[in-house]
Protein backbone atom coordinates (compact mmCIF):
# COMPACT_ATOMS: atom_id res chain seq x y z
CA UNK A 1 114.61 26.56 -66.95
CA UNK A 2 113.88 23.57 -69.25
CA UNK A 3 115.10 20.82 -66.08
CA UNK A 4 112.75 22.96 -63.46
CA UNK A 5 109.75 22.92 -66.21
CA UNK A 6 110.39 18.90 -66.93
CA UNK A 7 110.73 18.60 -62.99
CA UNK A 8 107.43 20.71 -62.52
CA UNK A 9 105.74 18.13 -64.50
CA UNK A 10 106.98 15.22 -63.37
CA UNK A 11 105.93 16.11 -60.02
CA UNK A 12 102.12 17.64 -61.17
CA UNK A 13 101.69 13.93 -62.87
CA UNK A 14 103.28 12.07 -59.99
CA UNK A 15 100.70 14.45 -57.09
CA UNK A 16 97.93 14.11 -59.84
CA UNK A 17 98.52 9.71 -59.96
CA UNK A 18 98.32 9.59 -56.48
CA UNK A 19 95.28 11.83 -55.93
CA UNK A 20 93.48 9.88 -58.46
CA UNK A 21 94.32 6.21 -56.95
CA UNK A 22 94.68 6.99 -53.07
CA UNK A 23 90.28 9.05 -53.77
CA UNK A 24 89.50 5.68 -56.14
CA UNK A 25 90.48 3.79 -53.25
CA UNK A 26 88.84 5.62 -50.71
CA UNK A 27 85.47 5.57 -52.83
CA UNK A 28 86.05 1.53 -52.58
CA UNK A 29 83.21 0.61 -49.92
CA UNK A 30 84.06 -1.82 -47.26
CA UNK A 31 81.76 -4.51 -46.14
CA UNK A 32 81.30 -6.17 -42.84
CA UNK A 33 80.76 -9.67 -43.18
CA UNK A 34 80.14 -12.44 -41.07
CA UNK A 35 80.76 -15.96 -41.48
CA UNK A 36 78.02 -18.89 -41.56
CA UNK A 37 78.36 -21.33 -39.09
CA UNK A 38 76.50 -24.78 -37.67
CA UNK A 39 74.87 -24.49 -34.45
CA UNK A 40 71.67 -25.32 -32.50
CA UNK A 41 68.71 -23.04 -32.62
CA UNK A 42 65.65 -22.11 -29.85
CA UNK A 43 62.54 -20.45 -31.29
CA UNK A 44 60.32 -19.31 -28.42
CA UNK A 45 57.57 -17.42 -27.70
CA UNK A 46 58.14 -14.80 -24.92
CA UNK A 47 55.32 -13.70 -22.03
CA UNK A 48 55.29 -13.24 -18.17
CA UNK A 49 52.49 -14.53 -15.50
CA UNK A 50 51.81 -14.72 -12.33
CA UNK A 51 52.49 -18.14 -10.15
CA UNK A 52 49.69 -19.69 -8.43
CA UNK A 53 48.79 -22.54 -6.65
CA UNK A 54 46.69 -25.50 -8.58
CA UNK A 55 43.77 -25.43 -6.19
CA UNK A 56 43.31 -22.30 -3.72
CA UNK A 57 40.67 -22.70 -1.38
CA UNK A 58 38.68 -19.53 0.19
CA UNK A 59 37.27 -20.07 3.70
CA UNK A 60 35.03 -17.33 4.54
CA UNK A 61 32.26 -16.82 7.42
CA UNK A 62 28.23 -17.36 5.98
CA UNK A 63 27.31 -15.36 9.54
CA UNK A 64 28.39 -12.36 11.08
CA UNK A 65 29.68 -12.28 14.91
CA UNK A 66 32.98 -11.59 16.39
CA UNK A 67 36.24 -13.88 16.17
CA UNK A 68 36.58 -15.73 19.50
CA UNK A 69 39.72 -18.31 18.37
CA UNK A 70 42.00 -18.87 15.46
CA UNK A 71 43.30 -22.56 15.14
CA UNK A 72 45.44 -21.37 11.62
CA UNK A 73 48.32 -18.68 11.40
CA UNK A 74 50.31 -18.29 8.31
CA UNK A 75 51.81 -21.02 6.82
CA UNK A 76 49.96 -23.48 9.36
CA UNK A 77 49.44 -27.06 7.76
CA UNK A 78 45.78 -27.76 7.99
CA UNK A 79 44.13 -31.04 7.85
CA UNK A 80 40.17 -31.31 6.52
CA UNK A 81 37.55 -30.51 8.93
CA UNK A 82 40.18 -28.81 11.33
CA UNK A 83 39.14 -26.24 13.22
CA UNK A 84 40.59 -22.98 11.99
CA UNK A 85 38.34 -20.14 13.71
CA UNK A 86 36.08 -19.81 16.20
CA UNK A 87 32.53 -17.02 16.41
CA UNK A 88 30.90 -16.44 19.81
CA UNK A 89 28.42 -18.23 19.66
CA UNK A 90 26.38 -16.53 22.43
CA UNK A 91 23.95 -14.78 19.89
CA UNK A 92 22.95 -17.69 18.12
CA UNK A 93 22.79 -19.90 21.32
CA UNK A 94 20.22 -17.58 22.28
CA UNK A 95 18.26 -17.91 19.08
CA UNK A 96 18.13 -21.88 19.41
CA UNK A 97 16.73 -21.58 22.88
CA UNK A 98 14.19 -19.09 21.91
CA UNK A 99 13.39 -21.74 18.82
CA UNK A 100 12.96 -24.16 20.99
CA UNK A 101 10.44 -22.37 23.05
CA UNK A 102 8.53 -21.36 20.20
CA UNK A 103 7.95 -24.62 19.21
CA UNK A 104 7.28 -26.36 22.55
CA UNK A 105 4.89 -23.53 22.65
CA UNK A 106 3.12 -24.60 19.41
CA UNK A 107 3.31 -27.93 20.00
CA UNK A 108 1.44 -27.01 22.70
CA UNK A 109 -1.52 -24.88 20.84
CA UNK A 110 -1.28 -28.63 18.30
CA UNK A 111 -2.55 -30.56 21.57
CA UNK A 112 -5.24 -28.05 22.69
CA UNK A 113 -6.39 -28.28 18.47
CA UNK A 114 -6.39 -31.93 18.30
CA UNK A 115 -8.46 -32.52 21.60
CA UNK A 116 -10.94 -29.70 19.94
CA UNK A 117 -11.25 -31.24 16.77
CA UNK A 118 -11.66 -34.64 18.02
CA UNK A 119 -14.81 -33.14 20.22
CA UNK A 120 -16.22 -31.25 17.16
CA UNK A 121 -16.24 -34.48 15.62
CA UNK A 122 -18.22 -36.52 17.84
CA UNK A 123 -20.32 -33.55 18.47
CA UNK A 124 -21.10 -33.16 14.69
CA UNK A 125 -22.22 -36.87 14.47
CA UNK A 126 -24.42 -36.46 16.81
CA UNK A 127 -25.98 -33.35 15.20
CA UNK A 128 -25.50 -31.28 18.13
CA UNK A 129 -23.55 -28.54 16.71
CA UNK A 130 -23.54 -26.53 13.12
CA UNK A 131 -21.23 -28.25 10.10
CA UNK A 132 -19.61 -24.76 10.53
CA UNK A 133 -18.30 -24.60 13.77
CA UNK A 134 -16.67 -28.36 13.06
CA UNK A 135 -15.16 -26.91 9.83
CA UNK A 136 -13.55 -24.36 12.20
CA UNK A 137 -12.32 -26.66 14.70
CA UNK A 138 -10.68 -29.15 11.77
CA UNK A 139 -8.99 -25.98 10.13
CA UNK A 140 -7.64 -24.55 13.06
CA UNK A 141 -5.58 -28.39 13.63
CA UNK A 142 -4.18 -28.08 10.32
CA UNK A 143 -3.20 -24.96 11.24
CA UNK A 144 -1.67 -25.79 14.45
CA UNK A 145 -0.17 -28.22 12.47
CA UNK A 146 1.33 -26.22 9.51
CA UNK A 147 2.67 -23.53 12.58
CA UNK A 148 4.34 -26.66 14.21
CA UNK A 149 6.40 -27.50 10.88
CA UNK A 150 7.26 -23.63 10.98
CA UNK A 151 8.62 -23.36 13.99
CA UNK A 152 10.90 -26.58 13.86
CA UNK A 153 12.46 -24.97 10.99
CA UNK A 154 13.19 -22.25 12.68
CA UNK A 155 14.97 -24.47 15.32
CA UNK A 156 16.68 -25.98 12.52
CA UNK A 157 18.14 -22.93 10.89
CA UNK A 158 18.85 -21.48 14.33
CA UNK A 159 20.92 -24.82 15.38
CA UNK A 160 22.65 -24.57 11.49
CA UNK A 161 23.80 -21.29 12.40
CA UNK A 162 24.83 -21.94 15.76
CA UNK A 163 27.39 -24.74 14.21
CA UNK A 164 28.58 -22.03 11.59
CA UNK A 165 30.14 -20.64 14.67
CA UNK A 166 32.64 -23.08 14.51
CA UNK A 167 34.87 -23.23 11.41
CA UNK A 168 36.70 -26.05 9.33
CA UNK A 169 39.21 -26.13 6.39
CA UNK A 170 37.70 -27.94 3.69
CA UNK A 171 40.74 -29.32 2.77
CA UNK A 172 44.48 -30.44 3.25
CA UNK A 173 47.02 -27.66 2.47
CA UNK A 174 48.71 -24.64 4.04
CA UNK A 175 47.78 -21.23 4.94
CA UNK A 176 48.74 -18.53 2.38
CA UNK A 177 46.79 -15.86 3.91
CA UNK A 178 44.68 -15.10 7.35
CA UNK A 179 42.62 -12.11 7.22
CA UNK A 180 41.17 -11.99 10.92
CA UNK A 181 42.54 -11.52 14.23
CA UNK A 182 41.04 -12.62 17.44
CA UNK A 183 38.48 -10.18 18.85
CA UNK A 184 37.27 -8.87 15.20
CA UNK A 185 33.90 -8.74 14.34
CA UNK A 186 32.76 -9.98 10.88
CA UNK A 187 29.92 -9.01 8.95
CA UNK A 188 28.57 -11.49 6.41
CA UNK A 189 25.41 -9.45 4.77
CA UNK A 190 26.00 -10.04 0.83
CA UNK A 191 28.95 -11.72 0.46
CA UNK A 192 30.97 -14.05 2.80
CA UNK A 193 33.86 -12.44 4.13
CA UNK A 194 37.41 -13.63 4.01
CA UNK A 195 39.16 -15.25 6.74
CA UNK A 196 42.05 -17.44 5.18
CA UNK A 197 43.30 -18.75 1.80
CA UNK A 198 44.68 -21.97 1.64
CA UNK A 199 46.69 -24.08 -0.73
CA UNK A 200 46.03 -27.19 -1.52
CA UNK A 201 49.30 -28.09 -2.24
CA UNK A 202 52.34 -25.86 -3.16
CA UNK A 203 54.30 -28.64 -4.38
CA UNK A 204 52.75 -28.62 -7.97
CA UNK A 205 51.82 -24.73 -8.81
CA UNK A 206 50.78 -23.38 -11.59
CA UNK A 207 51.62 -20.10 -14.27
CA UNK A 208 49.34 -18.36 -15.63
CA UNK A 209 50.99 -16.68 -18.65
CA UNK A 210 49.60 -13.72 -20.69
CA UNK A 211 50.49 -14.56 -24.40
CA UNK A 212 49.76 -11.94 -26.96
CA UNK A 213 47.53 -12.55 -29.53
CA UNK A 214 50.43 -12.26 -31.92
CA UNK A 215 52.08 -15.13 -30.65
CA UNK A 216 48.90 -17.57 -29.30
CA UNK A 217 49.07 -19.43 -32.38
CA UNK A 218 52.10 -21.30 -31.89
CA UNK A 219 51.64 -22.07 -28.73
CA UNK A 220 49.75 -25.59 -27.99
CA UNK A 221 49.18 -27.99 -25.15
CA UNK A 222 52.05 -29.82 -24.31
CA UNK A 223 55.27 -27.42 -25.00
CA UNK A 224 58.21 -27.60 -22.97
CA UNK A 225 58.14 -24.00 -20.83
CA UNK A 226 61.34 -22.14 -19.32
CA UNK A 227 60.86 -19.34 -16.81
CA UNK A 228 62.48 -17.50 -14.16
CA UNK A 229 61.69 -15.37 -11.37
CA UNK A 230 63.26 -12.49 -10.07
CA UNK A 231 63.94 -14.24 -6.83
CA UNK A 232 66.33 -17.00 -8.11
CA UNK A 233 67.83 -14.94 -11.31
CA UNK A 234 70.43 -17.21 -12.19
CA UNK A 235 68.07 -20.48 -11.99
CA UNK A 236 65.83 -21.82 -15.06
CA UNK A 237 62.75 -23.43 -13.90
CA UNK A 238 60.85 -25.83 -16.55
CA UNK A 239 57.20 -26.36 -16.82
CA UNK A 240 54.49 -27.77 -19.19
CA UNK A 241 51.52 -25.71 -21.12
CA UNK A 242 48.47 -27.59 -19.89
CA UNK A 243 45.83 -25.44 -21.42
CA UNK A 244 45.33 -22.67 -23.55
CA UNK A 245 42.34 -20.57 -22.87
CA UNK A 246 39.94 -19.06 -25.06
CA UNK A 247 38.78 -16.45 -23.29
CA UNK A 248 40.78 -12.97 -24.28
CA UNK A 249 41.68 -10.48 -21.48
CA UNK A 250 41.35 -6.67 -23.30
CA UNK A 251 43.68 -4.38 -21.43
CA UNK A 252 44.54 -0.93 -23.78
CA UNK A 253 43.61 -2.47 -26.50
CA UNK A 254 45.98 -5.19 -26.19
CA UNK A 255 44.86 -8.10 -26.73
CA UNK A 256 46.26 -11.14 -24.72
CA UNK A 257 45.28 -14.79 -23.92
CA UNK A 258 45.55 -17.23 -20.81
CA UNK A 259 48.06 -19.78 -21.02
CA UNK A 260 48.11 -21.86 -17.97
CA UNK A 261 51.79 -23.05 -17.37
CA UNK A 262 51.89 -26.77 -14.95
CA UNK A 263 55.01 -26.29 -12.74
CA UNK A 264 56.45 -29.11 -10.40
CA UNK A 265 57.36 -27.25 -6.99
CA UNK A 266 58.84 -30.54 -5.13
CA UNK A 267 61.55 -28.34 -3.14
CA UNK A 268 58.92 -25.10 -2.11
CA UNK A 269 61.72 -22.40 -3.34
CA UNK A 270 58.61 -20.64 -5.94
CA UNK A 271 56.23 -18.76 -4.09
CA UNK A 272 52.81 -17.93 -5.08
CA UNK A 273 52.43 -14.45 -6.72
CA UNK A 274 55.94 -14.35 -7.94
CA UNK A 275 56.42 -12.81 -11.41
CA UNK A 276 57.29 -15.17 -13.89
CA UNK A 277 59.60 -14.64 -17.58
CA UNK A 278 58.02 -17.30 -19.96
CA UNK A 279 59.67 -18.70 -22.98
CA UNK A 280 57.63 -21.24 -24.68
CA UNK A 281 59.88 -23.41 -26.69
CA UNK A 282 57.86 -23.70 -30.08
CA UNK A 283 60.79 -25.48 -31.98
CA UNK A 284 63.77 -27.06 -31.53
CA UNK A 285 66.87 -27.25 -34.50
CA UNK A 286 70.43 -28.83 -34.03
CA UNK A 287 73.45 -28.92 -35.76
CA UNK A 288 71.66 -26.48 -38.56
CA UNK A 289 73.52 -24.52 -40.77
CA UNK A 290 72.43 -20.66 -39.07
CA UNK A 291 72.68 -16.46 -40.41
CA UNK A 292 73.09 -14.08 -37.70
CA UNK A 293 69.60 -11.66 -38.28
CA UNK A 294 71.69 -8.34 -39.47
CA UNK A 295 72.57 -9.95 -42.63
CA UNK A 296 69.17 -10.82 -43.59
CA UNK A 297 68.21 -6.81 -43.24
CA UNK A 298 71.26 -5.82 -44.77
CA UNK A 299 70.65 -4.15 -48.47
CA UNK A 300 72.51 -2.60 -50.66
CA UNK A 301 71.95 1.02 -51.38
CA UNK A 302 70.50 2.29 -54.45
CA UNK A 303 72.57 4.07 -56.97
CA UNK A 304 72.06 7.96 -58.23
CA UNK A 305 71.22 6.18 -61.58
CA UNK A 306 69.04 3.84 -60.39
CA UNK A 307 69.57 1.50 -63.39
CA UNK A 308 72.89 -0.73 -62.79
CA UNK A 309 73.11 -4.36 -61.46
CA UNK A 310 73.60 -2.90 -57.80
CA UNK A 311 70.50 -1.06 -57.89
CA UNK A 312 68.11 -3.90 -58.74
CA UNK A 313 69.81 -6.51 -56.33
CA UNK A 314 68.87 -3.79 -53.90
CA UNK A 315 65.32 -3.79 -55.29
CA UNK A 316 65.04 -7.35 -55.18
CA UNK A 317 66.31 -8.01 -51.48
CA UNK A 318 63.81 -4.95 -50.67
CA UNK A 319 60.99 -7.01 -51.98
CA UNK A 320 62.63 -9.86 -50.15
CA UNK A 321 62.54 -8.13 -47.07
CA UNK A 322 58.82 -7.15 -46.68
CA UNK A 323 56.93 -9.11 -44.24
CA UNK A 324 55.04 -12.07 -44.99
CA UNK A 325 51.19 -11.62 -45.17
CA UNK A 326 50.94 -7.94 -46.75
CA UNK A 327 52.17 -6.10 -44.17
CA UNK A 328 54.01 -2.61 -44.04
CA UNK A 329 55.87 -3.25 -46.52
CA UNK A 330 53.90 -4.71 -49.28
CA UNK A 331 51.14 -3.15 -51.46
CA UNK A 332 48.01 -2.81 -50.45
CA UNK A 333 45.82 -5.84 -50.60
CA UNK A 334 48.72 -7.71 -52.07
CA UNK A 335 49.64 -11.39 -50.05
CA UNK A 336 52.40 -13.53 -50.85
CA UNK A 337 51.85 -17.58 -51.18
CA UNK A 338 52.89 -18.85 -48.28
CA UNK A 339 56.19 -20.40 -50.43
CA UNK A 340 57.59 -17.64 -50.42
CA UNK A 341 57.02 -15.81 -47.08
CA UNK A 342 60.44 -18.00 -46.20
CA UNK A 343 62.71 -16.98 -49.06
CA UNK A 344 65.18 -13.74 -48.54
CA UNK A 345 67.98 -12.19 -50.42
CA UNK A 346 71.95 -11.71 -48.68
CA UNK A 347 74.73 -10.68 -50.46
CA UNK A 348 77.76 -13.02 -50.16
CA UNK A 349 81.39 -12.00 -50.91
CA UNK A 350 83.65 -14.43 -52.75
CA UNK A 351 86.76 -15.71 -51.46
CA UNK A 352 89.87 -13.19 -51.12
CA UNK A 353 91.86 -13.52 -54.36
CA UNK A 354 95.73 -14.55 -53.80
CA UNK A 355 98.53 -12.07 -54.56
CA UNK A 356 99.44 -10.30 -56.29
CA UNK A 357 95.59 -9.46 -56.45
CA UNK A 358 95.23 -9.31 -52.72
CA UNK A 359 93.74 -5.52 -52.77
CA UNK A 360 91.47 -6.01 -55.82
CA UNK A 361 87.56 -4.70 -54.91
CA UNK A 362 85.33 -8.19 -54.16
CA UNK A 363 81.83 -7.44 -55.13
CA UNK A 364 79.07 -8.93 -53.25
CA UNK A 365 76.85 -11.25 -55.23
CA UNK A 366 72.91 -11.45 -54.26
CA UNK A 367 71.60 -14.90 -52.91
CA UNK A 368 68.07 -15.81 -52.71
CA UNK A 369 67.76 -18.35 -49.63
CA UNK A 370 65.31 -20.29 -47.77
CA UNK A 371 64.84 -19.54 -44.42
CA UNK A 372 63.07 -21.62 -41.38
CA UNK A 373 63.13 -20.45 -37.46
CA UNK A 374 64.60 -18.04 -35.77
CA UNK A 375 65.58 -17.28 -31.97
CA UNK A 376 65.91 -13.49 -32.86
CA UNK A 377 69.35 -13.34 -32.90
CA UNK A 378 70.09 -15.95 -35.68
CA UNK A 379 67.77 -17.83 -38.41
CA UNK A 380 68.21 -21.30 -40.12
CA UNK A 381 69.16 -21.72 -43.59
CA UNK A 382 67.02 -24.21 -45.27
CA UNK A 383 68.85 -23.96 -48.47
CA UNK A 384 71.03 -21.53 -50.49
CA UNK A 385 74.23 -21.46 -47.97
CA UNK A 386 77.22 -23.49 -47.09
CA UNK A 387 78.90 -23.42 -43.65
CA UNK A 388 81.83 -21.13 -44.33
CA UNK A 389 80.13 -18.49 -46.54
CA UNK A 390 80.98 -14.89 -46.05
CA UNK A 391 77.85 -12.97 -45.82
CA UNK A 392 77.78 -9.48 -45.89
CA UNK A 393 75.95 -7.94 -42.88
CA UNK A 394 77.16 -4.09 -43.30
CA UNK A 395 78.82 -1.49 -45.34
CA UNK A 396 81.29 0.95 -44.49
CA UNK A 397 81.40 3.90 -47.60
CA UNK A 398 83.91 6.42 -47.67
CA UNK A 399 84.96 9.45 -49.50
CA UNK A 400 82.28 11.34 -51.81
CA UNK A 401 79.69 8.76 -51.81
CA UNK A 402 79.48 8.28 -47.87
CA UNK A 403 77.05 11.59 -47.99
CA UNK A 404 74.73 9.49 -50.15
CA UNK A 405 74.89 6.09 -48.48
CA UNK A 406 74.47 7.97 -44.46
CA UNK A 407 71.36 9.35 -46.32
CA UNK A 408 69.63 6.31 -46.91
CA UNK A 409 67.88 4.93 -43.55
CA UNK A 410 67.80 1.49 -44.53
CA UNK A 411 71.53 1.33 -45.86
CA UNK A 412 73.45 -1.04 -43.57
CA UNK A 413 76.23 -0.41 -41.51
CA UNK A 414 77.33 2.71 -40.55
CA UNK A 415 79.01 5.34 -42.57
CA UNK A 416 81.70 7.65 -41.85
CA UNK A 417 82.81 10.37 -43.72
């Protein structure tokens, strides 16, 4: 009986060791880390617009009559003062030669006036008629005269609308859009109505971007501009901003603002009215030392006590971590300087120990770093960091405390049980 007892408690103690070391090891968090590297870095501003030609030119119809000839399809090349459509013109021929009879008609009624007046005249200096009736027969020239002028404007604006029957592109370009057929009747009463759109020239086009008003600031005359378009996918076009425009377009409550986009179109592939993915490039970095984006919002989490080392690094990056300007996450009314709207806190892990240490627990220390652009993936290091650093971006917790950390929403990494 004494062997089995001694045996008993050899084996309790041995079960009991091994429970304690194999749960003190599972308690032992693991951290994800990633390592700091050199690279180049993009920051851009994001938007989509619409592609349009620099100049487009409406030609419309200031009178109303039916469509007799085109001289422009679709896509026709049209050369300045070429003929492009054609109104009967029967209506307003009409109207000139009824003009013209009017007039000849006055001009007529002038004659009979004139001879009257001059009779009056001679009449009245002889004293053989009243000062009245020569007062009449002077007034009624001038009036014959005054009807004359009116009725040779009336030729005038008849014969202007007659030649509106016939009309010409303004300009050189190509036909983007014909709204007419022969045959249909247009009615110009307060507004001119459409009958083509052309381009002035589709070799240089431009964007016109909608930027948000969160991101208008850093975008100035002058930035380089990369965009694609759903019809070429796999090609990067490259533009210019040109102008940034004032004037705010309201849409939901969102606010956004006109950025107009220069685009060189030499080989015709963009269209006009394509939909167009803008990336302003706002800064360029190269060869900077770079920290991938989920270590910056990685934190430690908070112990029950509250009160150890781990628990105010956690505090501190949290602080860290609020955005610049007193947003969400600071205090009301409170603004940081702008020095330190760049500064964060990471957590770096120190270099695995050698053997026989291999398996000892590596605590991660808290940095405070500088920080300069991002690309939204990774951010520069201004200072604090060395290429090679291991930077923890998540934590894996196990055994009893993995209930506490998958309770925290802003713990990183995620816990398994």
């Amino acid at each position: 009986m004494k062997w089995i007892v001694i045996v008993m408690v050899a084996a309790a103690g041995i079960a009991g060791g091994w429970w304690f070391l194999s749960h003190k090891q599972e308690d032992a968090p693991e951290y994800q880390t990633v390592v700091i590297t050199r690279g180049d870095l993009t920051s851009a501003v994001t938007a989509t617009g619409t592609l349009n030609p620099v100049t487009n030119i409406t030609v419309g119809s200031q009178i109303s009559g039916i469509i007799q000839s085109l001289g422009a399809d679709w896509n026709t090349r049209v050369k300045a003062n070429q003929v492009v459509a054609q109104l009967d013109p029967a209506t307003y021929q009409t109207a000139v030669a009824q003009a013209e009879g009017d007039l000849a008609n006055t001009k007529a009624t002038l004659e009979l006036n004139e001879i009257q007046a001059r009779r009056a005249t001679e009449l009245f200096h002889n004293k053989l008629i009243a000062e009245s009736d020569y007062d009449t027969a002077v007034a009624n020239l001038h009036q014959a005269q005054a009807q004359v002028q009116i009725k040779q404007a009336a030729l005038d604006n008849a014969r202007v609308n007659l030649s509106r029957c016939t009309i010409y592109s303004p300009v050189d370009g190509i036909v983007i859009s014909r709204n007419v057929d022969v045959g249909q009747t247009v009615a110009a009463s307060l507004s001119a109505p459409t009958l083509f759109v052309i381009a002035n020239d589709l070799s240089q086009m431009q964007i016109d971007a909608n930027v948000a008003e969160a991101d208008v600031g850093g975008v100035v005359e002058g930035q380089r501009v990369s965009f694609t378009v759903d019809a070429f996918p796999f090609r990067n076009f490259h533009g210019r901003v040109v102008q940034v425009r004032n004037s705010p377009t309201t849409v939901q409550n969102v606010v956004t603002y006109d950025a107009v986009i220069s685009v060189n179109n030499d080989d015709l592939k963009l269209k006009p009215g394509m939909t167009a993915n803008v990336s302003v490039i706002i800064a360029d970095r190269t060869n900077v030392v770079k920290i991938p984006n989920s270590a910056l919002r990685f934190r430690l989490p908070e112990s029950p006590a509250g009160t150890n080392a781990t628990a105010g690094a956690a505090r501190t990056n949290s602080e860290a971590q609020r955005p610049s300007g007193g947003g969400m996450g600071s205090p009301p009314g409170e603004r940081k300087p702008r020095g330190e709207r760049n500064v964060r806190t990471v957590y770096v892990l120190p270099p695995e120990p050698p053997l026989p240490d291999k398996h000892a627990e590596l605590k991660p220390k808290p940095v405070q770093i500088k920080i300069g652009i991002t690309d939204g993936i990774a951010t520069e290091v201004l200072e604090g960091l060395n290429e090679g650093d291991r930077v923890v971006s998540g934590m894996v917790q196990t055994g009893a405390n993995a209930t506490a950390q998958s309770s925290n929403p802003f713990g990183g990494g995620f816990p398994r049980r």
